[in-house]
N, C-alpha and C. Protein backbone atom coordinates (compact mmCIF):
# COMPACT_ATOMS: atom_id res chain seq x y z
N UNK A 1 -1.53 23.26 -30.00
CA UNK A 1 -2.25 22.12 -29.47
C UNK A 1 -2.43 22.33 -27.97
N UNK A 2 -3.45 22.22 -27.63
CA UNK A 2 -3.74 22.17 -26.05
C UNK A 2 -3.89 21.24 -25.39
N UNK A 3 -3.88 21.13 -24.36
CA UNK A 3 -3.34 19.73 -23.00
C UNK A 3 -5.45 19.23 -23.34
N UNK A 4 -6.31 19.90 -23.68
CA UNK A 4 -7.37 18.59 -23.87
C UNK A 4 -7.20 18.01 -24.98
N UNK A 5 -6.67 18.54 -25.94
CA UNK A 5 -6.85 17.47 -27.37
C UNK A 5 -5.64 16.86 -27.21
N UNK A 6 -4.80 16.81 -26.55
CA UNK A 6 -3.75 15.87 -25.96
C UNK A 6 -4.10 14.66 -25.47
N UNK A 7 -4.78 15.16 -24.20
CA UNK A 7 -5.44 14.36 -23.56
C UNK A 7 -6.45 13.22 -23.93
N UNK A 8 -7.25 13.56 -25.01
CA UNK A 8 -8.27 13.06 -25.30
C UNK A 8 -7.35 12.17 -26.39
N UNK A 9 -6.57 12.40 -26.98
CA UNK A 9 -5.59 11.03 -27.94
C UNK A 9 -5.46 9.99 -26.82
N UNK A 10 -4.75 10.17 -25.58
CA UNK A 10 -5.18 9.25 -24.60
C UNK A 10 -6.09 8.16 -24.14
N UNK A 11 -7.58 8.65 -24.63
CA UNK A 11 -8.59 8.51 -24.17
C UNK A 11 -9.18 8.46 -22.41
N UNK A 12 -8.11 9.75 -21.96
CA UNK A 12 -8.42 10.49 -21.03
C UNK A 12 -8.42 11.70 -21.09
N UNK A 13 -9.44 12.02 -22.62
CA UNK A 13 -9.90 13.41 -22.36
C UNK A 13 -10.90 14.41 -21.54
N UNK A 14 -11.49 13.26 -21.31
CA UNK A 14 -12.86 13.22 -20.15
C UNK A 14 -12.66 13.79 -18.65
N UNK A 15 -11.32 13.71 -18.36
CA UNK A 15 -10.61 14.03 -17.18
C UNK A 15 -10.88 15.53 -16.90
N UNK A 16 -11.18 15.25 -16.11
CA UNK A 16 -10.90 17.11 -15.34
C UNK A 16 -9.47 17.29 -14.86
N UNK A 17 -9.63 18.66 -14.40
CA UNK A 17 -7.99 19.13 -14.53
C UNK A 17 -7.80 18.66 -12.44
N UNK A 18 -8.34 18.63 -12.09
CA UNK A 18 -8.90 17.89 -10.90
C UNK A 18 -8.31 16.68 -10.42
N UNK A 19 -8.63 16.19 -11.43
CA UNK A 19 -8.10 14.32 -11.46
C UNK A 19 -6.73 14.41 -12.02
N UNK A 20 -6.61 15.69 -12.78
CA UNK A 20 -5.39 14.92 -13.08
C UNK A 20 -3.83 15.67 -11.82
N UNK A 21 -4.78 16.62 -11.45
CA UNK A 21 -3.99 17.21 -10.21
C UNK A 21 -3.83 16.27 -9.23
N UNK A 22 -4.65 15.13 -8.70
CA UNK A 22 -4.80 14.59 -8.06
C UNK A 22 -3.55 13.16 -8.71
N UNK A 23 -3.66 13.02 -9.58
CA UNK A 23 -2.38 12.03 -10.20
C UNK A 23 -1.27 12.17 -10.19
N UNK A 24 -1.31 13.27 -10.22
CA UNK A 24 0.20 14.58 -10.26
C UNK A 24 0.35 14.61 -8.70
N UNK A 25 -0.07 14.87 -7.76
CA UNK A 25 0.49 14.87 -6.49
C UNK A 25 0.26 13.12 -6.04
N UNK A 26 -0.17 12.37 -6.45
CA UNK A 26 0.31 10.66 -6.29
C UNK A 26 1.49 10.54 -7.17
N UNK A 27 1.78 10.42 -8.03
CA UNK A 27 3.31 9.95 -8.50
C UNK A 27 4.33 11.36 -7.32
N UNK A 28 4.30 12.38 -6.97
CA UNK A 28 5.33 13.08 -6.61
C UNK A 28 4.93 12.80 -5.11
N UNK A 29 3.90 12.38 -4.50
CA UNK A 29 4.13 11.36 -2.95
C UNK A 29 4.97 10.42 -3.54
N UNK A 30 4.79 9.33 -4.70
CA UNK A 30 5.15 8.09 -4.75
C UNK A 30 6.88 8.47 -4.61
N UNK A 31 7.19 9.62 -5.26
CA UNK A 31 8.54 9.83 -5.22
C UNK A 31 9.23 9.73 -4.25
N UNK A 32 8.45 11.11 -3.40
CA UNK A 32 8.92 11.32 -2.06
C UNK A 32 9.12 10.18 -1.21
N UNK A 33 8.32 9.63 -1.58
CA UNK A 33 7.69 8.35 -0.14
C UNK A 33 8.95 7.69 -0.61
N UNK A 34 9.50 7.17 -1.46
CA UNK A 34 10.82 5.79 -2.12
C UNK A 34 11.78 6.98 -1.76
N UNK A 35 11.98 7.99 -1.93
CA UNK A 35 13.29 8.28 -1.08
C UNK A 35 14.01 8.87 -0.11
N UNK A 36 12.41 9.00 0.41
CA UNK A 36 13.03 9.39 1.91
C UNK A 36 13.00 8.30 3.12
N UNK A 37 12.45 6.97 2.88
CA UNK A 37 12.35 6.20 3.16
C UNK A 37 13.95 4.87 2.63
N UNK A 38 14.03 4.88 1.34
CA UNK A 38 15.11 3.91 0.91
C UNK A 38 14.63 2.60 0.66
N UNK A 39 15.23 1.98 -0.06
CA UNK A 39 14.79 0.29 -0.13
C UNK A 39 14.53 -0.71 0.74
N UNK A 40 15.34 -0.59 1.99
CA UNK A 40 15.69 -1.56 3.26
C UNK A 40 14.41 -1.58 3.94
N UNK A 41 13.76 0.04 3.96
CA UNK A 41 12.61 0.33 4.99
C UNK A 41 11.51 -0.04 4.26
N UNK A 42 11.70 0.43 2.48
CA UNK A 42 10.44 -0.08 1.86
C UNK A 42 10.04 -1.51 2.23
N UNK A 43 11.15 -2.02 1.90
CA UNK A 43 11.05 -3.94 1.93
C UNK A 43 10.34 -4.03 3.38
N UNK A 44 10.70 -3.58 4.55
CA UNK A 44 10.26 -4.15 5.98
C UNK A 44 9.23 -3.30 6.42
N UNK A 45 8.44 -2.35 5.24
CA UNK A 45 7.18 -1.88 5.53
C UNK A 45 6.40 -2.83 4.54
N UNK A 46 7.10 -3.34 3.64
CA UNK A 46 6.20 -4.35 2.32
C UNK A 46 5.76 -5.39 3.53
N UNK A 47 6.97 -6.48 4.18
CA UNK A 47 6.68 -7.14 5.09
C UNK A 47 5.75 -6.79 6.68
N UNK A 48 5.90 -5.78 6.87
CA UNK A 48 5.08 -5.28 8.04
C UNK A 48 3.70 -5.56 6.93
N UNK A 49 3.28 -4.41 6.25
CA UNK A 49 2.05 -4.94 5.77
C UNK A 49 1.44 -6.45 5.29
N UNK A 50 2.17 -6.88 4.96
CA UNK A 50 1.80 -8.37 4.62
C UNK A 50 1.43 -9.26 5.62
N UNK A 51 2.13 -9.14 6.91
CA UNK A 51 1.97 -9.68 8.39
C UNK A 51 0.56 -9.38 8.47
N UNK A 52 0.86 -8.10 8.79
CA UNK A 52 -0.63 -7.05 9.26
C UNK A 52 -1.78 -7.61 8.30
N UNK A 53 -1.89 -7.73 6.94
CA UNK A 53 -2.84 -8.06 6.20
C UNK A 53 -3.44 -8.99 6.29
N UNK A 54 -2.25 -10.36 6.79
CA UNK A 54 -2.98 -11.39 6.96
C UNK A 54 -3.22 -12.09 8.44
N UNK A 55 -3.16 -10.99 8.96
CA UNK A 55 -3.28 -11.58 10.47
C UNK A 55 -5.06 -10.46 10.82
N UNK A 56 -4.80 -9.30 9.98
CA UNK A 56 -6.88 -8.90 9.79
C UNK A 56 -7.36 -10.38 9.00
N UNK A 57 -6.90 -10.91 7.93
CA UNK A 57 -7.91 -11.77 7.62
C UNK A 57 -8.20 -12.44 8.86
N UNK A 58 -7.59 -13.02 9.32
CA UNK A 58 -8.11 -14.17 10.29
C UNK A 58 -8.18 -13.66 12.01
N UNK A 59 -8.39 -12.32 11.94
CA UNK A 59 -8.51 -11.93 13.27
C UNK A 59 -9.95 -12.40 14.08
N UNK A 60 -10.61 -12.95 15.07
CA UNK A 60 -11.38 -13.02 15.56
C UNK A 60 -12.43 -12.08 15.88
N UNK A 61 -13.41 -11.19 14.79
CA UNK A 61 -13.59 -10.60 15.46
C UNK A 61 -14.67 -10.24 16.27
N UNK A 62 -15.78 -11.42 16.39
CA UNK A 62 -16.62 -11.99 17.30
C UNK A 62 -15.70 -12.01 18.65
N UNK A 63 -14.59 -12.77 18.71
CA UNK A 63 -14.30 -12.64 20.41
C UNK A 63 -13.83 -10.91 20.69
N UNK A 64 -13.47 -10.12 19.96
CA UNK A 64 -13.04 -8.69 20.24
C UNK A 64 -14.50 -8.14 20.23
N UNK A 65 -15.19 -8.53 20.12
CA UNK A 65 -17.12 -8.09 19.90
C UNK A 65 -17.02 -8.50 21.52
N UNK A 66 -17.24 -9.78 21.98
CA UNK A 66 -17.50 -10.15 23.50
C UNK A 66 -17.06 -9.55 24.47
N UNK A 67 -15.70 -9.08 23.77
CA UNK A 67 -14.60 -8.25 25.15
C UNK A 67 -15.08 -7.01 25.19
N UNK A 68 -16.01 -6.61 24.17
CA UNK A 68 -16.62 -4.83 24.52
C UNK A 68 -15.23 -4.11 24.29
N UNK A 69 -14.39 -4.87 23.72
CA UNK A 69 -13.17 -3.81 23.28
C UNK A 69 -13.36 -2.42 22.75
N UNK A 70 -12.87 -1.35 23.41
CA UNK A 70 -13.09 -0.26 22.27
C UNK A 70 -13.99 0.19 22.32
N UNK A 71 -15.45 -0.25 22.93
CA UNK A 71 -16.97 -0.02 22.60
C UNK A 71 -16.99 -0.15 21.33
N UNK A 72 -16.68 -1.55 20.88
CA UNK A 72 -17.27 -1.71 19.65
C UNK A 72 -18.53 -2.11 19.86
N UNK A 73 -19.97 -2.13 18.50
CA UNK A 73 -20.76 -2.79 18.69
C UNK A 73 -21.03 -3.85 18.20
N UNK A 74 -21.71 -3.83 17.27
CA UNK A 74 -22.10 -5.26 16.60
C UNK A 74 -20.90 -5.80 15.41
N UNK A 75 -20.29 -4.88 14.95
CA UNK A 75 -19.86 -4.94 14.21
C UNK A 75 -18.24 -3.80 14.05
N UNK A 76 -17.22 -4.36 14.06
CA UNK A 76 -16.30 -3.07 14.34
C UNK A 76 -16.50 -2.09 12.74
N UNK A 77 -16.28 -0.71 13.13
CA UNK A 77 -16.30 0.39 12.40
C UNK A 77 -14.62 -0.30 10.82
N UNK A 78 -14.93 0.86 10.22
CA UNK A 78 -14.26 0.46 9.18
C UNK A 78 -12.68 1.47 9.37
N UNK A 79 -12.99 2.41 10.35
CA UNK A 79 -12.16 3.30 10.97
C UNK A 79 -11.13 2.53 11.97
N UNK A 80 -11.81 1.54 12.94
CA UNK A 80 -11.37 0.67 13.99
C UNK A 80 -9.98 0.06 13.39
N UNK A 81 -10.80 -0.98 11.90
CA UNK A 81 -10.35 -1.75 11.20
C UNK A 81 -9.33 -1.31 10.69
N UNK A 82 -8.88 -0.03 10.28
CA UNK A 82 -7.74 0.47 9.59
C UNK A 82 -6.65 1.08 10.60
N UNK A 83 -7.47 1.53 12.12
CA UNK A 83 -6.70 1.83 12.81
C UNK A 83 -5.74 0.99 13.43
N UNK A 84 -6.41 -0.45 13.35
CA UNK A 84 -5.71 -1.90 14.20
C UNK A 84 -4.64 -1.76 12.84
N UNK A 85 -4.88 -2.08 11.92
CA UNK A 85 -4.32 -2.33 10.52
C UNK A 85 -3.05 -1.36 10.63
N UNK A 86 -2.98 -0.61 10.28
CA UNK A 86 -1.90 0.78 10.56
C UNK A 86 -0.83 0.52 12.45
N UNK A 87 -1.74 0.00 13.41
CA UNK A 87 -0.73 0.20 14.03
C UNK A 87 -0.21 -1.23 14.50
N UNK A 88 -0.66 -2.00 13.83
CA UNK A 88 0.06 -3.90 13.54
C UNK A 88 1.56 -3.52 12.48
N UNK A 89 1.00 -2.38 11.45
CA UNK A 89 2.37 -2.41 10.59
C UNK A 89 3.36 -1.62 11.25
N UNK A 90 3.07 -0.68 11.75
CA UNK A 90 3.82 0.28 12.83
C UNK A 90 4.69 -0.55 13.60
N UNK A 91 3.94 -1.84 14.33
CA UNK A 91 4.43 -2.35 15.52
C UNK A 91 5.29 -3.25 14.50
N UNK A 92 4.90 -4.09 13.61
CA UNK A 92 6.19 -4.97 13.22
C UNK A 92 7.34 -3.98 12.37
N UNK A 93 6.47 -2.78 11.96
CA UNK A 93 8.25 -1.86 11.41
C UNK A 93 9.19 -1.75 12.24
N UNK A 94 8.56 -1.10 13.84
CA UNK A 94 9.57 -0.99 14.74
C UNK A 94 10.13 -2.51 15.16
N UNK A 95 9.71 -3.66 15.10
CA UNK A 95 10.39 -4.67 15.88
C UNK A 95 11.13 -4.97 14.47
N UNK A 96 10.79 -5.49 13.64
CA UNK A 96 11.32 -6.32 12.87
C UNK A 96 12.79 -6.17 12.61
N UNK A 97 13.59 -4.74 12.27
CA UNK A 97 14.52 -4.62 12.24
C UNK A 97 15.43 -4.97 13.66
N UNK A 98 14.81 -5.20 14.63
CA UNK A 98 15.63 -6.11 15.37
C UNK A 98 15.19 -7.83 15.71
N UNK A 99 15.45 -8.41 14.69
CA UNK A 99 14.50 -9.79 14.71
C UNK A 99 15.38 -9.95 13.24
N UNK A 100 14.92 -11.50 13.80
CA UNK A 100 15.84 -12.28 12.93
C UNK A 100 15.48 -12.07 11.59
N UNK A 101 14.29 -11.68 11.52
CA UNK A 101 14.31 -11.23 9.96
C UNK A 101 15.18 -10.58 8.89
N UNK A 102 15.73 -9.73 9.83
CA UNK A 102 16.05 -8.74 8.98
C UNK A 102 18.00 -9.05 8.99
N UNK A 103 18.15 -9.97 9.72
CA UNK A 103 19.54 -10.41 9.61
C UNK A 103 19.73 -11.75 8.57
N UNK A 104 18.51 -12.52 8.52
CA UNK A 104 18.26 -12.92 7.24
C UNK A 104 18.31 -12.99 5.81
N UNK A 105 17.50 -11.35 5.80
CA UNK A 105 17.46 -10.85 4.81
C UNK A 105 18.54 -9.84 4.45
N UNK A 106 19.40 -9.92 5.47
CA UNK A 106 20.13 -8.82 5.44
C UNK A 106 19.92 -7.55 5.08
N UNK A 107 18.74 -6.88 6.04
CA UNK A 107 18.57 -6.00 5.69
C UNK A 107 19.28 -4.54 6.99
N UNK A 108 20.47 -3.68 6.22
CA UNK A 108 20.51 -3.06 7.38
C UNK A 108 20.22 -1.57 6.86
N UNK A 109 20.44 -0.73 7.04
CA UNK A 109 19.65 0.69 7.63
C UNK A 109 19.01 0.73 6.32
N UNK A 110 19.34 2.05 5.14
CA UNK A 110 18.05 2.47 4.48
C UNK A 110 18.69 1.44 3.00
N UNK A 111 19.54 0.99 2.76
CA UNK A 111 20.00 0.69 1.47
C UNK A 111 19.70 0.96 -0.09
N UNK A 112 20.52 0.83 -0.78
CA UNK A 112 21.01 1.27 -2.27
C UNK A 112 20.13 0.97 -3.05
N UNK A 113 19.19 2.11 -3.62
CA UNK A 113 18.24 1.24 -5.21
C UNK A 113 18.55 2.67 -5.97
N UNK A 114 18.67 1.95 -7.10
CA UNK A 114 17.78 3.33 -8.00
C UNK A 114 16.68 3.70 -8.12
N UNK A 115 16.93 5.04 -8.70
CA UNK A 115 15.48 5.34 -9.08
C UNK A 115 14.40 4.90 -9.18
N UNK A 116 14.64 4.39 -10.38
CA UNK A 116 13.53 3.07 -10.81
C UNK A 116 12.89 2.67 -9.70
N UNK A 117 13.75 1.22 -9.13
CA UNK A 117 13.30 0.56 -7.78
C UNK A 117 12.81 1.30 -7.16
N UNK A 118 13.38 2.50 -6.49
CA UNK A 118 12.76 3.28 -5.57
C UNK A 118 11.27 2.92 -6.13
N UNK A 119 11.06 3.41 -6.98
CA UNK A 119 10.00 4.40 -7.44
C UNK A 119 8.72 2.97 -7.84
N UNK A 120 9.01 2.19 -8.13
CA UNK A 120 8.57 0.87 -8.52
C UNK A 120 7.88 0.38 -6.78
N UNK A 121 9.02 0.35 -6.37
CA UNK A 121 8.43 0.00 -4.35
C UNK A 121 7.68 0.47 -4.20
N UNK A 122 7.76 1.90 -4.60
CA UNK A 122 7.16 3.05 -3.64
C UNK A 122 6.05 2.92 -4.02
N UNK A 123 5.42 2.99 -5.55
CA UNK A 123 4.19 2.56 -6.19
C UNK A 123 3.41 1.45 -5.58
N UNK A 124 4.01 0.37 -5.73
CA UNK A 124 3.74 -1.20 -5.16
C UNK A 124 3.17 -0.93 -3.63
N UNK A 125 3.91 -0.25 -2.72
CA UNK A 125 3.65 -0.32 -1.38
C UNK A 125 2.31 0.61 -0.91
N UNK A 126 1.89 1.84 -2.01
CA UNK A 126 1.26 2.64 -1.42
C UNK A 126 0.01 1.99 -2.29
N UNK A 127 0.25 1.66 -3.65
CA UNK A 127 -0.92 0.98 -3.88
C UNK A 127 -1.90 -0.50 -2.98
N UNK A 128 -0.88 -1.17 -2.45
CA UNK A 128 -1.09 -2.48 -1.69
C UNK A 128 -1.83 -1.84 -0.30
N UNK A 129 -1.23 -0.89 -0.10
CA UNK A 129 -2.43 -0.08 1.49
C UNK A 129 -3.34 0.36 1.00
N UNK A 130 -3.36 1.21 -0.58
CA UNK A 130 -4.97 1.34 -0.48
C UNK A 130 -5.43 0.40 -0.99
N UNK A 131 -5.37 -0.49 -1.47
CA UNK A 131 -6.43 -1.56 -1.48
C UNK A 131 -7.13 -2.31 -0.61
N UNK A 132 -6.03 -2.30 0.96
CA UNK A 132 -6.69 -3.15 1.74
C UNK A 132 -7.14 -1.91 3.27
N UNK A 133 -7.09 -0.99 2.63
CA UNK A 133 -7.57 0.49 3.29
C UNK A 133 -9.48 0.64 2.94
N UNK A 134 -8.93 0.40 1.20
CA UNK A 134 -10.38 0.49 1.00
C UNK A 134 -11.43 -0.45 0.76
N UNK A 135 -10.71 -2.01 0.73
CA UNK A 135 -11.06 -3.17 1.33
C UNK A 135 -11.73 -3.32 2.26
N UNK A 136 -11.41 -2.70 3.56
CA UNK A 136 -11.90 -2.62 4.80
C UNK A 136 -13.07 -1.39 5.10
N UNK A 137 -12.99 -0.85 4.23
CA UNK A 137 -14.78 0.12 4.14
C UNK A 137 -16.05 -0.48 3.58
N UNK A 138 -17.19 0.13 4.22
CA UNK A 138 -18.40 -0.70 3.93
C UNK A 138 -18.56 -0.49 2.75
N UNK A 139 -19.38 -1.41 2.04
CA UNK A 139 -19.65 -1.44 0.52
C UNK A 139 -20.63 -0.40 0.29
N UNK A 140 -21.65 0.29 0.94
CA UNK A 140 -22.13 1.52 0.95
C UNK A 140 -21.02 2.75 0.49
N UNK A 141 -19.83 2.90 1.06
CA UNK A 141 -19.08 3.78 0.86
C UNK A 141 -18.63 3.68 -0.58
N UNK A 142 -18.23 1.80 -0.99
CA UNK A 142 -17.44 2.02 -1.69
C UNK A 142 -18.14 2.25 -3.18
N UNK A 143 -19.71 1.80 -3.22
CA UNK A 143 -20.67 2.33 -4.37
C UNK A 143 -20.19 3.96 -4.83
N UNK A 144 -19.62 4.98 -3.90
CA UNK A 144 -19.73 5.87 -4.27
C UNK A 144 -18.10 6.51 -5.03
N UNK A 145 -17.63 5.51 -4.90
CA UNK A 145 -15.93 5.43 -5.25
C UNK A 145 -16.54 5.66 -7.21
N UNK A 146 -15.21 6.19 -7.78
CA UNK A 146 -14.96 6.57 -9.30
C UNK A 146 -14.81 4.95 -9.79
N UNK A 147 -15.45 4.59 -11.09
CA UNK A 147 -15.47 3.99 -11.82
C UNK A 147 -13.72 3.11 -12.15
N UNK A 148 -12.92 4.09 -12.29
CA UNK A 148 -11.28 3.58 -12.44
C UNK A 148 -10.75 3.17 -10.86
N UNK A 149 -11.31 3.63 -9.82
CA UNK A 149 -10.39 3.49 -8.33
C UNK A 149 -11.08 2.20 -8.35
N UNK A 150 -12.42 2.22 -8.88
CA UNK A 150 -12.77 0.51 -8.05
C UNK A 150 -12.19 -0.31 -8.98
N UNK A 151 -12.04 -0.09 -10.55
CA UNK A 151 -11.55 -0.94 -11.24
C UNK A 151 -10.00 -1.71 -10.52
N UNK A 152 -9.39 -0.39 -10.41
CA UNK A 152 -7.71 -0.42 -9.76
C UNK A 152 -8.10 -1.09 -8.82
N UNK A 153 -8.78 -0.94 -7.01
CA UNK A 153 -8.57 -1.22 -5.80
C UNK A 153 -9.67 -1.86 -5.42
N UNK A 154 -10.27 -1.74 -5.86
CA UNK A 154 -11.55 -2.42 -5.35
C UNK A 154 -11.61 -4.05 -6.40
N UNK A 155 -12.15 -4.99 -5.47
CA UNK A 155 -12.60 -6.03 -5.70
C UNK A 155 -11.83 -7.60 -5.90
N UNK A 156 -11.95 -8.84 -6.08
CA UNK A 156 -11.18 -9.71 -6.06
C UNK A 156 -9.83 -9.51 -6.81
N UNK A 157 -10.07 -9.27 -8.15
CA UNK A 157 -9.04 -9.34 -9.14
C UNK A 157 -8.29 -8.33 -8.80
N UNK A 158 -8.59 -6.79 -8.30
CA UNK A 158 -7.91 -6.22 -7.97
C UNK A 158 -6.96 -6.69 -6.88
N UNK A 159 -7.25 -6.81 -5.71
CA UNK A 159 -6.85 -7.71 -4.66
C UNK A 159 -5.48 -7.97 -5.09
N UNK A 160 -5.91 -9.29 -5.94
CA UNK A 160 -4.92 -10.22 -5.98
C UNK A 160 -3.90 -9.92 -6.50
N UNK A 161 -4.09 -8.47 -7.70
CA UNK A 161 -3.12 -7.97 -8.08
C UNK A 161 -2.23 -7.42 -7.46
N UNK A 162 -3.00 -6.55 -5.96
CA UNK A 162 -1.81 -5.74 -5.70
C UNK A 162 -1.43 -6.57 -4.21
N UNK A 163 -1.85 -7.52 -4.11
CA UNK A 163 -1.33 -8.72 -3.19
C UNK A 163 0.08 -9.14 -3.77
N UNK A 164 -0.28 -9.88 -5.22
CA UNK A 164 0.96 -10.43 -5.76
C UNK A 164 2.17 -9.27 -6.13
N UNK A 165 1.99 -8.26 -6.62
CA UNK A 165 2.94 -7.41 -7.30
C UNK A 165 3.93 -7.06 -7.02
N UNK A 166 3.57 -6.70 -5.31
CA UNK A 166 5.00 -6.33 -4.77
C UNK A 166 6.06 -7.48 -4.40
N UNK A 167 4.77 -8.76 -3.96
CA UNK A 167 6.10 -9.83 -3.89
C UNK A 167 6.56 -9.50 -4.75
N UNK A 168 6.05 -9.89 -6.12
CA UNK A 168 6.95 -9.78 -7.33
C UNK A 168 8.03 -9.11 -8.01
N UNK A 169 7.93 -8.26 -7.43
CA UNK A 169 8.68 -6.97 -7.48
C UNK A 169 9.86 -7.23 -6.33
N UNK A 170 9.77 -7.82 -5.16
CA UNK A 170 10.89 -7.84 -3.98
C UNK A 170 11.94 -9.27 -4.30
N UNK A 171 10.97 -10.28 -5.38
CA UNK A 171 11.81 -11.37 -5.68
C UNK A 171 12.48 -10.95 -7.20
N UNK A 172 12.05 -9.88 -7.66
CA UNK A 172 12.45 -9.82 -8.92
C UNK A 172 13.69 -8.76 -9.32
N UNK A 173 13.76 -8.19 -8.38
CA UNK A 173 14.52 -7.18 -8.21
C UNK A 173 16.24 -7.32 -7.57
N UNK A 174 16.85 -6.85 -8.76
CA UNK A 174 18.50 -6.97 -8.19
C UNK A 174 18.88 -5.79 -7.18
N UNK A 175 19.86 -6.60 -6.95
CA UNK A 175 20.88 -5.32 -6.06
C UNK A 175 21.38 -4.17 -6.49
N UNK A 176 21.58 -3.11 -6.14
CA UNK A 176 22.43 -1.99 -6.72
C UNK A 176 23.99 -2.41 -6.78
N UNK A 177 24.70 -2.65 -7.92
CA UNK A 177 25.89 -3.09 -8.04
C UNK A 177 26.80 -1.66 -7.19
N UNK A 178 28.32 -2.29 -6.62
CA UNK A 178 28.32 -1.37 -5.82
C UNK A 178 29.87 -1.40 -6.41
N UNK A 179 29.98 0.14 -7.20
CA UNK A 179 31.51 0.62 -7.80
C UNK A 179 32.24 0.04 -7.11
N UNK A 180 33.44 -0.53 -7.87
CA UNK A 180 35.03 -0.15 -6.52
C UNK A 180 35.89 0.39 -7.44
């Protein structure tokens, strides 16, 4: 039996070996990314992004148009948009762990998950940036996106999915019980 008539029981026989290379190095980032990072950092990059996400919704960006910030023109680039985006989460990763947040939540250095969790975060967190990565590109671009990425990332329902999930996932999720 060969990996297409495999495949095609799936009903992803249609796949090139391409795409699926490309799937294969996303789950083994997703790996990497949950453990070299840890749970503590996932959680206060989940929260950095969430800040960041909703502070682009409601950013002004008619008055950053007036200030000639950047040489923007009429309209900021979709590049601009991801670059503010990326370094809003940057800036609350580095503060937050000293802020009351994180004594709150008690969160201190990289802390204890399994696998799983890891790997569940790690999914949750990298999917939730590209959505609002590719959220923030013009709809010209995104016409030219694959049929399954826009299904996944693109559009309301998508959105909301990978808006809600990871909360869901950060309230749903136990502690690593800890031997004695």
């Amino acid at each position: 039996m060969n990996l297409q008539s495999l495949l095609s029981n799936f009903r992803i026989g249609a796949a090139s070996s391409w795409d699926l290379f490309i799937i294969l190095i996303f789950v083994l980032a997703v790996f990497i990314y949950g453990f070299l990072l840890g749970r503590n950092r996932m959680i206060i990059l989940l929260l950095a992004s969430y800040f960041s996400l909703a502070i682009m919704e409601f950013l002004t960006w008619q008055r950053l148009l007036a200030l000639k910030w950047l040489g923007m023109g009429k309209t900021p680039s979709p590049s601009l948009k991801i670059f503010i985006f990326a370094g809003m989460i940057l800036l609350f990763y580095f503060l937050m762990p000293r802020s009351i947040i994180s004594s709150a939540l008690r969160i201190r250095k990289r802390g204890e998950a399994s696998w799983p969790q890891l790997f569940i975060l790690s999914l949750l967190q990298l999917g939730l940036l590209a959505m609002v990565i590719l959220s923030l590109l013009f709809v010209e671009i995104k016409t030219g996106f694959p049929p399954l990425a826009k299904k996944i990332f693109v559009g309301p329902d998508a959105q909301f999915v990978w808006v809600i999930l990871p909360i869901l996932a950060m309230v749903l999720m136990r502690r690593k019980k800890l031997e004695e």
